[in-house]
Protein backbone atom coordinates (compact mmCIF):
# COMPACT_ATOMS: atom_id res chain seq x y z
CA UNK A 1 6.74 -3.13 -15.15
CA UNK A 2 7.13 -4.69 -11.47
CA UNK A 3 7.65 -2.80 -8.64
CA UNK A 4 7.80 -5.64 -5.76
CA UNK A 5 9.96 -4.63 -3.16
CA UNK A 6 10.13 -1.33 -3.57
CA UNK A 7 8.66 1.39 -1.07
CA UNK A 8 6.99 4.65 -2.13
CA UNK A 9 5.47 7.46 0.27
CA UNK A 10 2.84 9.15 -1.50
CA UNK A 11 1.42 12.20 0.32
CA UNK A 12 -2.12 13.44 0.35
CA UNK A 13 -3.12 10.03 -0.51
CA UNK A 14 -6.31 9.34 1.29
CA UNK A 15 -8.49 10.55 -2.04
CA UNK A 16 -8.32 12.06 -5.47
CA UNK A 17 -4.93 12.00 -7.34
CA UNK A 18 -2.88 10.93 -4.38
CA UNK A 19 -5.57 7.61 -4.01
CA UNK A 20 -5.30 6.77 -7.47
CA UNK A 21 -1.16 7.01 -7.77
CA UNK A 22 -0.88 4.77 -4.21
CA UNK A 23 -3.31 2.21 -5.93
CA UNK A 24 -1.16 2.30 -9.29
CA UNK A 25 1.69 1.81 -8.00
CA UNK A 26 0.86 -0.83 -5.05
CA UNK A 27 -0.98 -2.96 -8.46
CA UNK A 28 2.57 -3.18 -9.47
CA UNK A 29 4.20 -4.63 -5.92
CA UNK A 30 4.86 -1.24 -4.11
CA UNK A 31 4.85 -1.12 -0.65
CA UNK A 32 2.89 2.22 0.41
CA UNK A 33 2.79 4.75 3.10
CA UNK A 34 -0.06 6.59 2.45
CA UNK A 35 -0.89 10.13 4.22
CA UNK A 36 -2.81 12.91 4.74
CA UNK A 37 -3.45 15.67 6.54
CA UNK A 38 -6.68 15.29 8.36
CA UNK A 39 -8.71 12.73 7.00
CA UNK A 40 -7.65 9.55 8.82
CA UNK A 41 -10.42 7.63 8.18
CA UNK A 42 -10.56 7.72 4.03
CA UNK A 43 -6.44 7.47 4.69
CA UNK A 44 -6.84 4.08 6.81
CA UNK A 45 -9.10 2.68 4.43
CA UNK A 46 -6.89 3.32 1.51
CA UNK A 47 -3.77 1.90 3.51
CA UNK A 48 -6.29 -1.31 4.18
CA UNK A 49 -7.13 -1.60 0.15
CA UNK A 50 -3.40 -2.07 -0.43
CA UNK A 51 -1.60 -5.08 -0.24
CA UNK A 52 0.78 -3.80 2.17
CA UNK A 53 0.66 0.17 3.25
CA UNK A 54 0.45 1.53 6.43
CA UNK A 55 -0.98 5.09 7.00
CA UNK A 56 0.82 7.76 8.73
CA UNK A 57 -1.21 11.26 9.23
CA UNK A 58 0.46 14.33 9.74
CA UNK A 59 0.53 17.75 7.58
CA UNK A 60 3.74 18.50 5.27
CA UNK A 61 3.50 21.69 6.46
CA UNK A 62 4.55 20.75 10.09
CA UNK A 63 8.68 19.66 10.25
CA UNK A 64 7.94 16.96 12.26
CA UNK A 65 5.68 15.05 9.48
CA UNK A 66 8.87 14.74 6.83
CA UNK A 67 10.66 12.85 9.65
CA UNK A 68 7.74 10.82 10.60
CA UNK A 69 7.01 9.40 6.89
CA UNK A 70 10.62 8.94 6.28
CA UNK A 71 10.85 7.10 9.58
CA UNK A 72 8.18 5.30 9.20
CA UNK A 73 8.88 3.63 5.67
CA UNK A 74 12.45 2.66 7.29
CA UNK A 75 10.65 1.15 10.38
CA UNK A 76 8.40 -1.13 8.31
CA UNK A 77 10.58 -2.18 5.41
CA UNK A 78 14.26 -0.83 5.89
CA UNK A 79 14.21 1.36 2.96
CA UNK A 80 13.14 3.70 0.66
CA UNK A 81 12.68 4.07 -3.41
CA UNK A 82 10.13 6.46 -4.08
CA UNK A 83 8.30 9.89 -3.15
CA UNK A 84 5.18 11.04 -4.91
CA UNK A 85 4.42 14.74 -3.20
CA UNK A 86 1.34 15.48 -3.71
CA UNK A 87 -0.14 17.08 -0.90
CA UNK A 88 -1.42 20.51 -1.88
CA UNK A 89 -4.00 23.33 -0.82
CA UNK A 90 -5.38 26.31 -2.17
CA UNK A 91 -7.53 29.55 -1.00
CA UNK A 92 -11.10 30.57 -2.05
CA UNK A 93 -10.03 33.51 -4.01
CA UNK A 94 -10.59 33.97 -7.80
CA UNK A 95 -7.41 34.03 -9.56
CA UNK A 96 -8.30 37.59 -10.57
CA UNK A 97 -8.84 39.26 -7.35
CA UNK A 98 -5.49 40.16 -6.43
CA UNK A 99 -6.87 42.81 -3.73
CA UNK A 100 -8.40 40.12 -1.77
CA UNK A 101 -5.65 37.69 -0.88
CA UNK A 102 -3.99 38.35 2.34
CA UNK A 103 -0.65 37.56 4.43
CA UNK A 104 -2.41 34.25 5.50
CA UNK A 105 -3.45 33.10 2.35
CA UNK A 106 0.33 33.06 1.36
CA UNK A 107 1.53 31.71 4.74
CA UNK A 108 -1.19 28.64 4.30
CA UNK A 109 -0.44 27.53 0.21
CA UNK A 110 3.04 28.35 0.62
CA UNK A 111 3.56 26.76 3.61
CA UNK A 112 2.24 23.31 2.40
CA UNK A 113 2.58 23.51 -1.67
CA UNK A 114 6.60 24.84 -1.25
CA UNK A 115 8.01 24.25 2.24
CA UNK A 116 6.36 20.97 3.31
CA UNK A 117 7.19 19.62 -0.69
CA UNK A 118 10.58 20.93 0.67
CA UNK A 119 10.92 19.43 3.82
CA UNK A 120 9.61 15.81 2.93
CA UNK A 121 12.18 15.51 -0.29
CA UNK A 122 14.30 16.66 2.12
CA UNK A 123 14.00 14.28 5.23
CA UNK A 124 13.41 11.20 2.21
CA UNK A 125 16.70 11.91 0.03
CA UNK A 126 19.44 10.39 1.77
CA UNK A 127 17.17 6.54 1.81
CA UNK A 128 16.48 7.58 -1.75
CA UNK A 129 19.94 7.56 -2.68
CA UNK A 130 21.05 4.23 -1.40
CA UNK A 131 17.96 3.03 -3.64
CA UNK A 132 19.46 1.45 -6.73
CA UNK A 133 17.12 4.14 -8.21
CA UNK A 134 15.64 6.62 -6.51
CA UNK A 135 13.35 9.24 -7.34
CA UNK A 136 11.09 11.86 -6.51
CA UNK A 137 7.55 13.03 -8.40
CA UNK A 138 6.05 16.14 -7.61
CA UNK A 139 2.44 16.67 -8.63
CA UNK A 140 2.54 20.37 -9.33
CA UNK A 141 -0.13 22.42 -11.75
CA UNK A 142 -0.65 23.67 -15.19
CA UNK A 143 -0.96 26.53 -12.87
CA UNK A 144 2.67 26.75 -12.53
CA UNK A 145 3.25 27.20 -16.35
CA UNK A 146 0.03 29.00 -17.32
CA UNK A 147 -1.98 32.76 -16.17
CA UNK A 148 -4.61 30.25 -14.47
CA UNK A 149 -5.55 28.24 -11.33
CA UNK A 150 -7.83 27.90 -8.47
CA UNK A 151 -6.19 31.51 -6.49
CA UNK A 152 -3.12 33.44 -7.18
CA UNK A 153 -1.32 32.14 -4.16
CA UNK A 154 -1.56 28.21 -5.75
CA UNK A 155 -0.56 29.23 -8.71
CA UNK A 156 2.72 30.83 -7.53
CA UNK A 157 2.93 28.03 -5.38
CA UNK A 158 3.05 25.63 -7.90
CA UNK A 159 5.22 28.16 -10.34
CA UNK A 160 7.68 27.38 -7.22
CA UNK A 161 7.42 23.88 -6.98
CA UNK A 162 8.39 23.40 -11.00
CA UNK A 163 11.79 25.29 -10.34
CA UNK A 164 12.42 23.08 -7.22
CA UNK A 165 12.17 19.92 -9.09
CA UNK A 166 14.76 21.15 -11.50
CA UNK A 167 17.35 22.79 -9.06
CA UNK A 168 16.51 19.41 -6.94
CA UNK A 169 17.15 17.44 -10.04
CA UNK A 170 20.70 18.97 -10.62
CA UNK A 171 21.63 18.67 -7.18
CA UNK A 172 20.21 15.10 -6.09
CA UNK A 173 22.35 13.03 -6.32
CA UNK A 174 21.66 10.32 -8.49
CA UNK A 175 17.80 10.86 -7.15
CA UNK A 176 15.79 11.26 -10.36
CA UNK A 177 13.29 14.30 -9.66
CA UNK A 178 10.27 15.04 -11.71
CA UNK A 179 7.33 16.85 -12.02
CA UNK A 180 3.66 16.43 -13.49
CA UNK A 181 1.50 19.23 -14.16
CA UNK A 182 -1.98 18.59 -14.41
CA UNK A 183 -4.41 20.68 -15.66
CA UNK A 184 -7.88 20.46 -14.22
CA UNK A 185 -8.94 16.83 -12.93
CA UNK A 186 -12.17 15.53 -11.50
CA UNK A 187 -11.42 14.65 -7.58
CA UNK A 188 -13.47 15.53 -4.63
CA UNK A 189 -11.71 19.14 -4.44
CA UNK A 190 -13.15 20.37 -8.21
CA UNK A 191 -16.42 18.13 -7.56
CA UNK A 192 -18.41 21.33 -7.67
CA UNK A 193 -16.38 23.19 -10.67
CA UNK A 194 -19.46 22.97 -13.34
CA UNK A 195 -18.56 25.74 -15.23
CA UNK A 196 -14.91 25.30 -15.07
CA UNK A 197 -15.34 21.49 -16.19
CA UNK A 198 -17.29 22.70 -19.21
CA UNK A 199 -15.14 25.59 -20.04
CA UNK A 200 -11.86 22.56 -20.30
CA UNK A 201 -14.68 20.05 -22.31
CA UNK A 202 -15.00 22.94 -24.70
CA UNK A 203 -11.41 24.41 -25.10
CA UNK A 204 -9.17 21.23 -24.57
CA UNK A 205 -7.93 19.74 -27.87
CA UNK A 206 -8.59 16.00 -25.94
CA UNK A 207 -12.04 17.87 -24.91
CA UNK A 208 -12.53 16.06 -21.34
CA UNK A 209 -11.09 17.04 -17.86
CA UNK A 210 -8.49 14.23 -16.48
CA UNK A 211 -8.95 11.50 -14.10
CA UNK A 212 -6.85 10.50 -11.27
CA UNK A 213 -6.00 7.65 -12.96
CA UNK A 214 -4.60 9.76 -15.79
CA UNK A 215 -2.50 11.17 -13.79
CA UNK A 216 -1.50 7.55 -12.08
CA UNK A 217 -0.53 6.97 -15.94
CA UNK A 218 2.22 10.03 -15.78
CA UNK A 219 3.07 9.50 -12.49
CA UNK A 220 4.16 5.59 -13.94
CA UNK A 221 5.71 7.15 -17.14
CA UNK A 222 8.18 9.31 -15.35
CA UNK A 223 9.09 6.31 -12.58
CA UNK A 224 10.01 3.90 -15.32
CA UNK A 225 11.56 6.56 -17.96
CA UNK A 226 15.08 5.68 -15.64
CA UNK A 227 17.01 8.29 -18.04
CA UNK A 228 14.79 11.28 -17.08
CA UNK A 229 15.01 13.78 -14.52
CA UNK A 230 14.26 17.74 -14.20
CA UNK A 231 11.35 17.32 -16.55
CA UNK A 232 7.45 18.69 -16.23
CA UNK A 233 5.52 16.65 -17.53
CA UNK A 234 2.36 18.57 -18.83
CA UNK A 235 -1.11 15.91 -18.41
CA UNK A 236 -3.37 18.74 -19.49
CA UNK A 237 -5.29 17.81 -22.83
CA UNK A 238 -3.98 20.27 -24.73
CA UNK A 239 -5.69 22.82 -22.47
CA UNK A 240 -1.99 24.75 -22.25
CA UNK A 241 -2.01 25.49 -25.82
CA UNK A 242 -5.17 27.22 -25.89
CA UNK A 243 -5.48 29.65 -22.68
């Protein structure tokens, strides 16, 4: 599978899943725009791995960065093919303490994991559909499909984003629109989840948390399956079947 020529934003790219997806597909000829929110630095130096990327920082969450990625793909090579949202944040509230999450708690997952997934698919679909194919991948959660997660709010959150990859799916366009679920990977954000890590190793039919690479692997699957849209795909071990 080549992918020289074509142009892919992937957002919240500087590290983790978002690293590992923007190194896939750039191995395969994409031109990247890699992102992120605040950490410029690890962002720059992923856009400088890459054959050719250039880095654009901004939040999803703010309207203005949707326009600004979009714009910026258009500047530097006159089109678009591909969006990978994957931008996402959670709270620090167990999943089971319901009386602790607040107003804010909503207004801060909701207004990145939802609205900025929104907003970005949004500003990037009319490019995506002069693409000879055009699509859309939206790294949501086994959280969305399953009573678990890292806080009630992000699981909701991602429970959202699943049923705006299908409605976006039927109403795209053309634009294929897809969705992978993980269930718990090792990046920076679960570097401390011992416990948790353990807990998959021992319940998981595949009996290992992912990589970010095993999610690169999905994120591949569903760009080159050109006769699929609406579709979760679950990359979870087995882990779903069991909790």
């Amino acid at each position: 599978m080549k992918l020289t020529g074509k142009v892919v934003i992937v957002t919240g790219s500087s590290s983790g899943i978002g690293a590992a997806i923007a190194r896939r597909l750039s191995g395969l000829g994409a031109k990247i725009v890699v992102n992120s929110a605040s950490s410029a630095q690890a962002g720059r130096r992923i856009a400088a791995e890459l054959d050719d990327a250039i880095y654009v920082q901004g939040d999803i969450g703010d309207p203005s960065t949707a326009a600004a990625l979009v714009s910026a793909a258009e500047q530097q090579w006159g089109r678009l093919d591909g969006l990978v949202n994957n931008a996402g944040v959670t709270v620090p509230v167990a999943l089971q303490d319901i009386g602790s999450v607040t107003v804010d708690h909503w207004e801060k997952v909701l207004r990145t994991n939802v609205i900025g997934t929104f907003l970005v698919s949004q500003a990037a679909l009319p490019l995506l559909r002069r693409a000879d194919d055009g699509w859309i991948v939206n790294i949501t959660s086994l959280a969305g499909v399953r009573q678990t997660g890292s806080s009630l709010p992000y699981a909701v959150s991602k429970a959202a984003v699943n049923h705006l990859t299908e409605i976006m799916a039927k109403y795209a366009d053309g634009v294929r629109v897809n969705g992978i679920a993980p269930g718990l990977v090792a990046t920076p954000w679960t570097e401390q989840w011992h416990d948790r890590k353990a807990g998959v190793e021992l319940a998981a039919p595949l009996h290992r948390v992912a990589t970010p690479e095993d999610i690169a692997d999905a994120c591949l699957a569903l760009v080159t399956t050109r006769y699929a849209t609406g579709a979760i795909l679950l990359v979870d071990g087995g882990l779903g079947l069991v909790i």
